[in-house]
PDB file of N, CA and C in Angstrom:
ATOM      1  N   UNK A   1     -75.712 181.012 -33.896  1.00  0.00           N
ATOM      2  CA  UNK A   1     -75.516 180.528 -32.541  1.00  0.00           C
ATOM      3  C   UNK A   1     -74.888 179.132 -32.538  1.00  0.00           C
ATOM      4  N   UNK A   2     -75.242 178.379 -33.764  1.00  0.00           N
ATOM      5  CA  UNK A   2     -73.906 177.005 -33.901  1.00  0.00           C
ATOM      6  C   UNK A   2     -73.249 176.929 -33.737  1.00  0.00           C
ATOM      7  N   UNK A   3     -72.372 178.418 -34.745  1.00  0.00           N
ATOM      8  CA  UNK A   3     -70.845 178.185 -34.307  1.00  0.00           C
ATOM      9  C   UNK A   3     -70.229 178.607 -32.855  1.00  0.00           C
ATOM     10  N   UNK A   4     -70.980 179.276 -32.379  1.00  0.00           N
ATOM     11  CA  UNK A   4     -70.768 179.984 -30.971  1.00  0.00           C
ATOM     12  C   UNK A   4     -70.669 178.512 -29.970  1.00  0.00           C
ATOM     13  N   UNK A   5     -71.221 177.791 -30.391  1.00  0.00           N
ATOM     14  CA  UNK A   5     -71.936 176.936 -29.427  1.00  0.00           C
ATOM     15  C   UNK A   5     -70.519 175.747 -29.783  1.00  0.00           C
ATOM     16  N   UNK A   6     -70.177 175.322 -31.281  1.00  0.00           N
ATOM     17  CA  UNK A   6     -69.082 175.189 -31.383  1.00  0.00           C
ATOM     18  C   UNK A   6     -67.676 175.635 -31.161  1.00  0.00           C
ATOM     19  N   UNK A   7     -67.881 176.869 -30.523  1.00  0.00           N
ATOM     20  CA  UNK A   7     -66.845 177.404 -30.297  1.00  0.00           C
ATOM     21  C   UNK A   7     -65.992 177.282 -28.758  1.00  0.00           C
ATOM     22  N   UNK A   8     -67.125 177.476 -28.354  1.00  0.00           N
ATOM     23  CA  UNK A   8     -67.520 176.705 -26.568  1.00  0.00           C
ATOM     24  C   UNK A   8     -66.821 175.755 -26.437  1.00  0.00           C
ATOM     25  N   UNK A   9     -67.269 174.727 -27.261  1.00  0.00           N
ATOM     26  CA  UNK A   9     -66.621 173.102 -27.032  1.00  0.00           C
ATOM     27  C   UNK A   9     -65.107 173.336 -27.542  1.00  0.00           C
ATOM     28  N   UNK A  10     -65.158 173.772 -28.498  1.00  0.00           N
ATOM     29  CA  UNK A  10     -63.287 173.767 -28.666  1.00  0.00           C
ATOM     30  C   UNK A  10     -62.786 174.456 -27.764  1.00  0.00           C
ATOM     31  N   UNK A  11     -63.156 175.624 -26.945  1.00  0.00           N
ATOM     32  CA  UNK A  11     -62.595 175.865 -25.965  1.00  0.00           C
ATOM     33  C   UNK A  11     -62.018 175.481 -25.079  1.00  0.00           C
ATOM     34  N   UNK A  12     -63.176 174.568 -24.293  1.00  0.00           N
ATOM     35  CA  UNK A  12     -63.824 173.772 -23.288  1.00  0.00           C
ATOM     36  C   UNK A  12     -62.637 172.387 -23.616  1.00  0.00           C
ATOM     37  N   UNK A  13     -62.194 171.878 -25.246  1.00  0.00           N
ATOM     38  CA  UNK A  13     -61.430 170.995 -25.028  1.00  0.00           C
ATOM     39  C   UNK A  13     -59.952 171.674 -24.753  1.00  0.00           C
ATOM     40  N   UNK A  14     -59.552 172.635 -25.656  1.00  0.00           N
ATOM     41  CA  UNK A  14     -58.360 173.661 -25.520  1.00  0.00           C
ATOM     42  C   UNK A  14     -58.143 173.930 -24.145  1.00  0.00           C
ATOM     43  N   UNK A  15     -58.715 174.334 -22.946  1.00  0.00           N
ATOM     44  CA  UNK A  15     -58.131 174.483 -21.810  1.00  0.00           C
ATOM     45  C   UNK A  15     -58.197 173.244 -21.195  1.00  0.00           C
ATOM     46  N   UNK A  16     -58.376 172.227 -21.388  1.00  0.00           N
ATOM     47  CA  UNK A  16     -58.135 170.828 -20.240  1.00  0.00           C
ATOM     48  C   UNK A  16     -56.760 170.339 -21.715  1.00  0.00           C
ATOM     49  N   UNK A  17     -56.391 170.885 -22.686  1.00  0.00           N
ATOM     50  CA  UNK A  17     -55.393 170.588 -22.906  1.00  0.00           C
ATOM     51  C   UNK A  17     -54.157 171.565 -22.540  1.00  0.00           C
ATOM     52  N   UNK A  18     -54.609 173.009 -22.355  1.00  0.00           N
ATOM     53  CA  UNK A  18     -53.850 173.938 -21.697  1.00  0.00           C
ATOM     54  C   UNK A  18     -53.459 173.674 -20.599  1.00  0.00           C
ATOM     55  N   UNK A  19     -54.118 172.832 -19.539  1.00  0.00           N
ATOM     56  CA  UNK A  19     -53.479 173.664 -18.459  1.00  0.00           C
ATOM     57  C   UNK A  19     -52.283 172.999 -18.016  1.00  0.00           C
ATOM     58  N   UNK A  20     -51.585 172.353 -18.593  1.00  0.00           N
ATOM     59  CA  UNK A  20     -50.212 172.700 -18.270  1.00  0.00           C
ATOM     60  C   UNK A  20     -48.801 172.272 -19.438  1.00  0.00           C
ATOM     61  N   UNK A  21     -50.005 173.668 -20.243  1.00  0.00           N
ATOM     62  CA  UNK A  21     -49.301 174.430 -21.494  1.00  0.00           C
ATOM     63  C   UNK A  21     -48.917 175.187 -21.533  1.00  0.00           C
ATOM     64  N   UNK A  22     -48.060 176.296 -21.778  1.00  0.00           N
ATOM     65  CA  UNK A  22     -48.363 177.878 -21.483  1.00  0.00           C
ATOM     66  C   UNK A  22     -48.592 178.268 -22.507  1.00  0.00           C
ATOM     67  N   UNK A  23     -47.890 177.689 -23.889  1.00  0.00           N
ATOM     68  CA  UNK A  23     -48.120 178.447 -24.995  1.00  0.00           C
ATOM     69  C   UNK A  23     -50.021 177.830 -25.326  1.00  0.00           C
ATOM     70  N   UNK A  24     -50.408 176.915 -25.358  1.00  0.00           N
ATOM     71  CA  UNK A  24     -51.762 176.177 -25.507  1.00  0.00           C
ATOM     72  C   UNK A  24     -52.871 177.560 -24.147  1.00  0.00           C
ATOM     73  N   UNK A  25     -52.505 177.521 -23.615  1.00  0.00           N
ATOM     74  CA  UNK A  25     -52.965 178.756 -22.110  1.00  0.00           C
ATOM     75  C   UNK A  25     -52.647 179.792 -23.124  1.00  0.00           C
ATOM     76  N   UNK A  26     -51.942 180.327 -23.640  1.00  0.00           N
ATOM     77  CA  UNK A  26     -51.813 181.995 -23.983  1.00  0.00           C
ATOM     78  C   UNK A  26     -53.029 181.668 -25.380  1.00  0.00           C
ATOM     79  N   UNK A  27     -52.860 180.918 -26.016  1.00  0.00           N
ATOM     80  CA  UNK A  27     -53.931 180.587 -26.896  1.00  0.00           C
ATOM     81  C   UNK A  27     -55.085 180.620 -26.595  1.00  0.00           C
ATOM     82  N   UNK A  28     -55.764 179.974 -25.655  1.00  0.00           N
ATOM     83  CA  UNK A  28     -57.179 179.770 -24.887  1.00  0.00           C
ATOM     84  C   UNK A  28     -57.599 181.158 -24.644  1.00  0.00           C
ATOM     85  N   UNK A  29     -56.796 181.546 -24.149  1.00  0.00           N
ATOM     86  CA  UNK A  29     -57.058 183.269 -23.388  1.00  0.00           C
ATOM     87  C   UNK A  29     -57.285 184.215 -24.100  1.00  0.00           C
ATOM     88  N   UNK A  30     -56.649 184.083 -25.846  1.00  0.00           N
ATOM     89  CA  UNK A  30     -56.553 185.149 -26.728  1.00  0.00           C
ATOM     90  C   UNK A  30     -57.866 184.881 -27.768  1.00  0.00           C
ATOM     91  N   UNK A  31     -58.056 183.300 -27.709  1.00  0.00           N
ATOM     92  CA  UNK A  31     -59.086 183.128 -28.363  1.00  0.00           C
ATOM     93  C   UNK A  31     -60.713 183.288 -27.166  1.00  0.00           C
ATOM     94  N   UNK A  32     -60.208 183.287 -26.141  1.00  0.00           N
ATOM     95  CA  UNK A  32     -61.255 183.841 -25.152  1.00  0.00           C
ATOM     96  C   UNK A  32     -61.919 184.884 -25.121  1.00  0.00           C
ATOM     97  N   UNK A  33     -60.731 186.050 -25.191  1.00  0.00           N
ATOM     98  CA  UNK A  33     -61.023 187.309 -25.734  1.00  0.00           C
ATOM     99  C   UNK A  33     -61.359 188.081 -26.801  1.00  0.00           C
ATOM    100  N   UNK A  34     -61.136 186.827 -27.815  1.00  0.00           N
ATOM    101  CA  UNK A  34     -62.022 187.375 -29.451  1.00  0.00           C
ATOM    102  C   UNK A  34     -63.671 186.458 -29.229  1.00  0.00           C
ATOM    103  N   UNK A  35     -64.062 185.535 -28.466  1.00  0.00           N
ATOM    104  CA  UNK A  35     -64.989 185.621 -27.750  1.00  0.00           C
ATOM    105  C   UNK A  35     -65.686 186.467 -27.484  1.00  0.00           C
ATOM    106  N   UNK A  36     -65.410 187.187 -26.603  1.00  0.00           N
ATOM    107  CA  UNK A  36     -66.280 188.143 -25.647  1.00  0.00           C
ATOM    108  C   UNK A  36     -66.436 189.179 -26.714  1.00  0.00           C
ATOM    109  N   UNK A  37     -65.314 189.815 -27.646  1.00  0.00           N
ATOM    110  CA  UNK A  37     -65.717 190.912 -28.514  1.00  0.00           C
ATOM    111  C   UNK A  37     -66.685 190.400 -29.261  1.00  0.00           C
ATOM    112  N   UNK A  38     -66.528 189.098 -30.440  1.00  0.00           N
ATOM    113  CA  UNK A  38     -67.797 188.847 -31.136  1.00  0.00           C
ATOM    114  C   UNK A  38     -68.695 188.593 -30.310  1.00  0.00           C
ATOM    115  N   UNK A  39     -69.472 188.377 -28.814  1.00  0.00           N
ATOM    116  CA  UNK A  39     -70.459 188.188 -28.093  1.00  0.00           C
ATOM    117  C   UNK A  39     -71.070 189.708 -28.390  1.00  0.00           C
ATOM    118  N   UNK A  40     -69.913 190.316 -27.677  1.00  0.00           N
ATOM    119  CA  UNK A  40     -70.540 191.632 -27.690  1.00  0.00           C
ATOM    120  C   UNK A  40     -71.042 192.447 -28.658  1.00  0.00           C
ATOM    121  N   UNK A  41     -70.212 192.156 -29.782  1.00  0.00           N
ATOM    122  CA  UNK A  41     -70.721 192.654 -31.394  1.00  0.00           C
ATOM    123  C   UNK A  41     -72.445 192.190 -31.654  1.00  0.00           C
ATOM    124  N   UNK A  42     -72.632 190.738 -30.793  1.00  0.00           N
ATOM    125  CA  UNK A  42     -73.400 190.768 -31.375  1.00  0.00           C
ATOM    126  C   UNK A  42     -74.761 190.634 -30.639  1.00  0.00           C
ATOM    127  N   UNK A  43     -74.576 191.537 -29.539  1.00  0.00           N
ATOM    128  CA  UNK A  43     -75.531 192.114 -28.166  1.00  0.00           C
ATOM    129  C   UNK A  43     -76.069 191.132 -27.600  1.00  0.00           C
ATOM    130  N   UNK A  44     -75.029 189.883 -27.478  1.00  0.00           N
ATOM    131  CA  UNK A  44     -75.149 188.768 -26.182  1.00  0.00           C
ATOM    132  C   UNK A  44     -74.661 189.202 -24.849  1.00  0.00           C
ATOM    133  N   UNK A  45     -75.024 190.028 -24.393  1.00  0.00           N
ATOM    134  CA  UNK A  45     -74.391 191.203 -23.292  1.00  0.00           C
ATOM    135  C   UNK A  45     -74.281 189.642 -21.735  1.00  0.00           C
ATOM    136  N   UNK A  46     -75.550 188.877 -21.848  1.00  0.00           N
ATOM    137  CA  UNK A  46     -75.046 188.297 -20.488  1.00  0.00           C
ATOM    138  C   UNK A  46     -73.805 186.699 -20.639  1.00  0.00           C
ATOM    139  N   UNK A  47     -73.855 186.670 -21.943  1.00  0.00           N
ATOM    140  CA  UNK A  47     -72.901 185.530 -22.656  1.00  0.00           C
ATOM    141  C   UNK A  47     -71.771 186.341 -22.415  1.00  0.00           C
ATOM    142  N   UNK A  48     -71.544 187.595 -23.027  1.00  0.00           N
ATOM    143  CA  UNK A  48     -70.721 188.361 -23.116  1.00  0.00           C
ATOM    144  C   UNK A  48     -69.804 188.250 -21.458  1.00  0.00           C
ATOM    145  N   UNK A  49     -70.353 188.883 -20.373  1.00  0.00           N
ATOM    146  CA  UNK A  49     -70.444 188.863 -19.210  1.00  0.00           C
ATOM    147  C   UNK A  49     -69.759 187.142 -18.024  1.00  0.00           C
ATOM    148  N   UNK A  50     -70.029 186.657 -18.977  1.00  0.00           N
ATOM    149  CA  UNK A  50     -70.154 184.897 -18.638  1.00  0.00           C
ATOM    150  C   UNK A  50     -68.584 185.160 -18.824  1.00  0.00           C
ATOM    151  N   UNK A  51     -67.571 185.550 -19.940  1.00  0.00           N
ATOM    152  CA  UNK A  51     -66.480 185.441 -20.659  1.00  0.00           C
ATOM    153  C   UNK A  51     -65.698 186.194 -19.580  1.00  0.00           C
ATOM    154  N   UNK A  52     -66.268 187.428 -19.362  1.00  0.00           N
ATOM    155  CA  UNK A  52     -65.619 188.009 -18.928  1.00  0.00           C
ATOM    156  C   UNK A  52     -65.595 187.688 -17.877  1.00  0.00           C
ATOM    157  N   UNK A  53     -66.021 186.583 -16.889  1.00  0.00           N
ATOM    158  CA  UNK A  53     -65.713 186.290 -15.611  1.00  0.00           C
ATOM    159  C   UNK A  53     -64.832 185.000 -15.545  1.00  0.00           C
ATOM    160  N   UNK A  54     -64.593 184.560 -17.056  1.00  0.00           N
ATOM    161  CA  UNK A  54     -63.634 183.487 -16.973  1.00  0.00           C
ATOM    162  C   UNK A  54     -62.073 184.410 -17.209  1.00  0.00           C
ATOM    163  N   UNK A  55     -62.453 185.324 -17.734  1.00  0.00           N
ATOM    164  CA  UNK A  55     -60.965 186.076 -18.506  1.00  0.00           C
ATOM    165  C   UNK A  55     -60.377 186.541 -16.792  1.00  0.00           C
ATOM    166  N   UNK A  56     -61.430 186.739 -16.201  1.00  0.00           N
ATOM    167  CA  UNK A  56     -61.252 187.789 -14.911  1.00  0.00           C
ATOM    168  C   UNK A  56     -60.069 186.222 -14.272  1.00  0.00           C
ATOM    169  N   UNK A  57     -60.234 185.066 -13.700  1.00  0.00           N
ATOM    170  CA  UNK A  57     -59.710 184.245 -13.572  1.00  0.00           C
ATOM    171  C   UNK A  57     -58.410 183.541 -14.248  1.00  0.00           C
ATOM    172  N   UNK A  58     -58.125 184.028 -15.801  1.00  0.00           N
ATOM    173  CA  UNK A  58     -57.321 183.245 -16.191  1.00  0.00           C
ATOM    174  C   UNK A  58     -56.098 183.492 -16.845  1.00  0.00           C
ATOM    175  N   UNK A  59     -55.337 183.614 -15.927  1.00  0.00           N
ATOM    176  CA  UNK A  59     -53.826 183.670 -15.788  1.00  0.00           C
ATOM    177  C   UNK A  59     -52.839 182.855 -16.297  1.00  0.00           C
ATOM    178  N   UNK A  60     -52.155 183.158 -17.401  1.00  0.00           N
ATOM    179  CA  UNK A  60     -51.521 182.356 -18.291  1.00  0.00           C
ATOM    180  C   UNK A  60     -50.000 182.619 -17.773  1.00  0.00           C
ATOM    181  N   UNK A  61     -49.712 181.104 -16.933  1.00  0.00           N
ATOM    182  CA  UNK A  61     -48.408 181.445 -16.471  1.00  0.00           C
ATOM    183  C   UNK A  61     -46.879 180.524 -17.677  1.00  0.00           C
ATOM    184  N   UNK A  62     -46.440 180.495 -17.427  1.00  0.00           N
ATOM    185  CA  UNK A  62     -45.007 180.097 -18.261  1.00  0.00           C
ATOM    186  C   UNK A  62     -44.422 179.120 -17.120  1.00  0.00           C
ATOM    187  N   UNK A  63     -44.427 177.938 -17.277  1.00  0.00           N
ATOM    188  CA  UNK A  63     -43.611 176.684 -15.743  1.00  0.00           C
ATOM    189  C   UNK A  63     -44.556 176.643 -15.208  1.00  0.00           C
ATOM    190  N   UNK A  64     -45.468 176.471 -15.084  1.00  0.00           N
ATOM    191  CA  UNK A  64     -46.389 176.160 -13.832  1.00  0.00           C
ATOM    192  C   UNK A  64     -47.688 175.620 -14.449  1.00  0.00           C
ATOM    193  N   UNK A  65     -48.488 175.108 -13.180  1.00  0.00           N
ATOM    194  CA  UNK A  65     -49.871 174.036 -13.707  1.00  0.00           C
ATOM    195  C   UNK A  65     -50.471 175.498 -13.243  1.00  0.00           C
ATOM    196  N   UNK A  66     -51.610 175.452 -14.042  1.00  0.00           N
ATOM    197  CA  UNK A  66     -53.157 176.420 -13.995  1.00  0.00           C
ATOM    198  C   UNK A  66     -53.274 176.320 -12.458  1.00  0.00           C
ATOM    199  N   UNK A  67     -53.311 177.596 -11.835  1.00  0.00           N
ATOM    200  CA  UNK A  67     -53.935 177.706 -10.115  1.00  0.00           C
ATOM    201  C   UNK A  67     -55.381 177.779 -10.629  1.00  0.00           C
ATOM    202  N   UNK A  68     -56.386 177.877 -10.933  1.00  0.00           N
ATOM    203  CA  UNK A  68     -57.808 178.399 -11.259  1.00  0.00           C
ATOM    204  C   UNK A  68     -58.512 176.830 -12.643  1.00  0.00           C
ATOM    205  N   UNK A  69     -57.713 175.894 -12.609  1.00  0.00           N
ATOM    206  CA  UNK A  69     -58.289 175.041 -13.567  1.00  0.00           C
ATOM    207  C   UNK A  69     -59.483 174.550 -13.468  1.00  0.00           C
ATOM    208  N   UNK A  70     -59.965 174.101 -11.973  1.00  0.00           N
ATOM    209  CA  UNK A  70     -60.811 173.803 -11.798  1.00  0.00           C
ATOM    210  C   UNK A  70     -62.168 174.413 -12.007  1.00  0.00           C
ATOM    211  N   UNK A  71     -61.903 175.635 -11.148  1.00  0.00           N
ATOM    212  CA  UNK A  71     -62.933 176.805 -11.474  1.00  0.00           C
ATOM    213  C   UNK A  71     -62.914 177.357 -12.991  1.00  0.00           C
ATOM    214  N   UNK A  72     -62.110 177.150 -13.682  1.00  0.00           N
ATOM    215  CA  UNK A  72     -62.500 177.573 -15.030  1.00  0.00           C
ATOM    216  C   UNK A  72     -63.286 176.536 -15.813  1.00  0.00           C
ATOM    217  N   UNK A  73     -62.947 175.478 -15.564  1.00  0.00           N
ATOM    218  CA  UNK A  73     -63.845 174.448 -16.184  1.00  0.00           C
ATOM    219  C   UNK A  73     -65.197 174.446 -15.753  1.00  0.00           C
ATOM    220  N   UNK A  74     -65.395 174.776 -14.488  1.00  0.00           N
ATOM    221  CA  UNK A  74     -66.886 175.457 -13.952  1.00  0.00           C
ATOM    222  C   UNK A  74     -67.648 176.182 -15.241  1.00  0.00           C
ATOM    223  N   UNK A  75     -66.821 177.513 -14.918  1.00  0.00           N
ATOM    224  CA  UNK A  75     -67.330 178.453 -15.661  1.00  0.00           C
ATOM    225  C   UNK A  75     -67.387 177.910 -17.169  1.00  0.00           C
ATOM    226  N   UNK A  76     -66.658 177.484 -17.769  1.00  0.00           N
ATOM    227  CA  UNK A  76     -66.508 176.625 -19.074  1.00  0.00           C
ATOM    228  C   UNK A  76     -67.974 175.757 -19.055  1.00  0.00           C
ATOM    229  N   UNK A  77     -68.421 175.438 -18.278  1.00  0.00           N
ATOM    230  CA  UNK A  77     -69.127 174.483 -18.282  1.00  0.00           C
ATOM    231  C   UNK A  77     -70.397 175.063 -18.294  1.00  0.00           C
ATOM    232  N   UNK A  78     -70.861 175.966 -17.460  1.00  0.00           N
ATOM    233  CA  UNK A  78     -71.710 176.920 -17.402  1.00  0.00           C
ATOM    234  C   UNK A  78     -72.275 177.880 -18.554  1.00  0.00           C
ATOM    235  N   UNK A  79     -71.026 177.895 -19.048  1.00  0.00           N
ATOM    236  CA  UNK A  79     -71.048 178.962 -20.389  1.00  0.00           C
ATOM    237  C   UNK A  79     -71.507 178.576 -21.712  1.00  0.00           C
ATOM    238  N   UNK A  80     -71.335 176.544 -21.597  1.00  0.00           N
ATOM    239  CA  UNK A  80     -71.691 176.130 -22.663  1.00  0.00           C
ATOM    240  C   UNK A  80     -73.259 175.711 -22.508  1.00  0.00           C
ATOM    241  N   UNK A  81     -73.749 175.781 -21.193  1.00  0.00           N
ATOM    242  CA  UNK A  81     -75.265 175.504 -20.690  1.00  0.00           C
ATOM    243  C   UNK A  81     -75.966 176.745 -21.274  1.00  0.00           C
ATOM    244  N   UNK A  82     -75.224 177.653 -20.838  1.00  0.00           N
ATOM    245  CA  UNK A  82     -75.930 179.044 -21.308  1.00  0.00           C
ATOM    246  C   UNK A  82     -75.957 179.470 -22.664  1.00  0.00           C
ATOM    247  N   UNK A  83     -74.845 179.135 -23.311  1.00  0.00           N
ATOM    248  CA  UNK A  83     -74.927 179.189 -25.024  1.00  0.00           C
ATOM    249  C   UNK A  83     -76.268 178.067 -25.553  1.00  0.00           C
ATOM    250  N   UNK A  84     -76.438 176.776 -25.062  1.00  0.00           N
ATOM    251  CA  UNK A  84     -77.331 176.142 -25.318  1.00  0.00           C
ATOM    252  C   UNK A  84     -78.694 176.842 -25.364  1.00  0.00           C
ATOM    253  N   UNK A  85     -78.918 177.289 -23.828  1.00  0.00           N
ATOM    254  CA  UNK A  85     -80.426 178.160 -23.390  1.00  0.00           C
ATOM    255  C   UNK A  85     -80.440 178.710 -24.811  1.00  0.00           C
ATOM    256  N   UNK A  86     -79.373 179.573 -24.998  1.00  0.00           N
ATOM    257  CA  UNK A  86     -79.674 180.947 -25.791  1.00  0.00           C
ATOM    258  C   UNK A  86     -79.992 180.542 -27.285  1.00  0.00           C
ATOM    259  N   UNK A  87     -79.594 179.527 -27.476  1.00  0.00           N
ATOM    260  CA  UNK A  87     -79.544 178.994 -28.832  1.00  0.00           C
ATOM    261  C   UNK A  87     -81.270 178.437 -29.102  1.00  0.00           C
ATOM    262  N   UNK A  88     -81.724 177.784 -27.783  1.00  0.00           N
ATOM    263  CA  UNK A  88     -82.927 177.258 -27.517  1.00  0.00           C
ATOM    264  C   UNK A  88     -83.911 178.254 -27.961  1.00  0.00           C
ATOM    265  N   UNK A  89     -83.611 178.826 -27.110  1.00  0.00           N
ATOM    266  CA  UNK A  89     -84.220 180.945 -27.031  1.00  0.00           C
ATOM    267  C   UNK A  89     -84.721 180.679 -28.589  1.00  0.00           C
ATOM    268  N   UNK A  90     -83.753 181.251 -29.295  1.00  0.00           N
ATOM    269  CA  UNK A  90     -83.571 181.698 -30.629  1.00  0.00           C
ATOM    270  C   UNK A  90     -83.891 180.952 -31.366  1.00  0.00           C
ATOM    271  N   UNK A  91     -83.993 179.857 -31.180  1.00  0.00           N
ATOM    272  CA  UNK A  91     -84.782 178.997 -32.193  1.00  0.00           C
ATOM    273  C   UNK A  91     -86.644 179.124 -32.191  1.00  0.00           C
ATOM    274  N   UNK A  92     -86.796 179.157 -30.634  1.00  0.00           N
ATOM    275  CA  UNK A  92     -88.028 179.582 -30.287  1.00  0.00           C
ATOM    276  C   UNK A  92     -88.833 181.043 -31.248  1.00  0.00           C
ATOM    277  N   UNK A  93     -87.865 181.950 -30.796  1.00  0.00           N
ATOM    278  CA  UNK A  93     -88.013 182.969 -31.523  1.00  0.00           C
ATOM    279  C   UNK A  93     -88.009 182.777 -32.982  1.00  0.00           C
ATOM    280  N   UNK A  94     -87.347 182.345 -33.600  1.00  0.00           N
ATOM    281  CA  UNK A  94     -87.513 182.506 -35.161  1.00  0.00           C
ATOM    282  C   UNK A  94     -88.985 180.900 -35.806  1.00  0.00           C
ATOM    283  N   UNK A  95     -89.149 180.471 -34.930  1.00  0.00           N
ATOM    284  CA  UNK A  95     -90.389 179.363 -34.852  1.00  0.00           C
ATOM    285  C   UNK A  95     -92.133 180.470 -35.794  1.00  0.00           C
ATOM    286  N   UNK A  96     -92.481 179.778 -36.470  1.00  0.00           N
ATOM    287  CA  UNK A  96     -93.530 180.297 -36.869  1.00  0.00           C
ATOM    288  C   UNK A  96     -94.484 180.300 -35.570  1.00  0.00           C
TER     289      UNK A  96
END
């Protein structure tokens, strides 16, 4: 859950350097989506879910600033609260 949690933050810095990148944006998005598959691989179904409501939002245009930047940094932001919980979780759990 470290690296997940590290993974978040490079994200999280990658799209406030994306957004008015396109090639840095087609990056964010592709590494977004190998995201959500390893979430899902590894039955983080509501982390999983979290991704997929940023992917649902994020439109990688070519000339143009991010329409949705704001709200993705939301969700960005949210996602790294929730990787935290879960990490919390799991530490709990593996606790003698």
């Amino acid at each position: 859950m470290e690296d997940l949690d590290k993974e978040v933050s490079a994200l999280r810095r990658l799209h406030g350097d994306a957004i008015c990148n396109a090639e840095k944006c087609r990056d964010f998005n592709r590494r977004m989506s190998e995201l959500l598959m390893n979430l899902e691989d590894m039955g983080e179904d509501r982390l999983a879910d979290r991704v997929m409501d940023a992917l649902a939002v994020c439109n990688p245009k070519t000339g143009s600033h991010c329409d949705n930047s704001e709200r993705m940094k939301g969700i960005l932001e949210r996602l790294a609260e929730r990787v935290k919980e879960r990490t919390d979780e799991r530490g709990m759990e593996d606790a003698p």
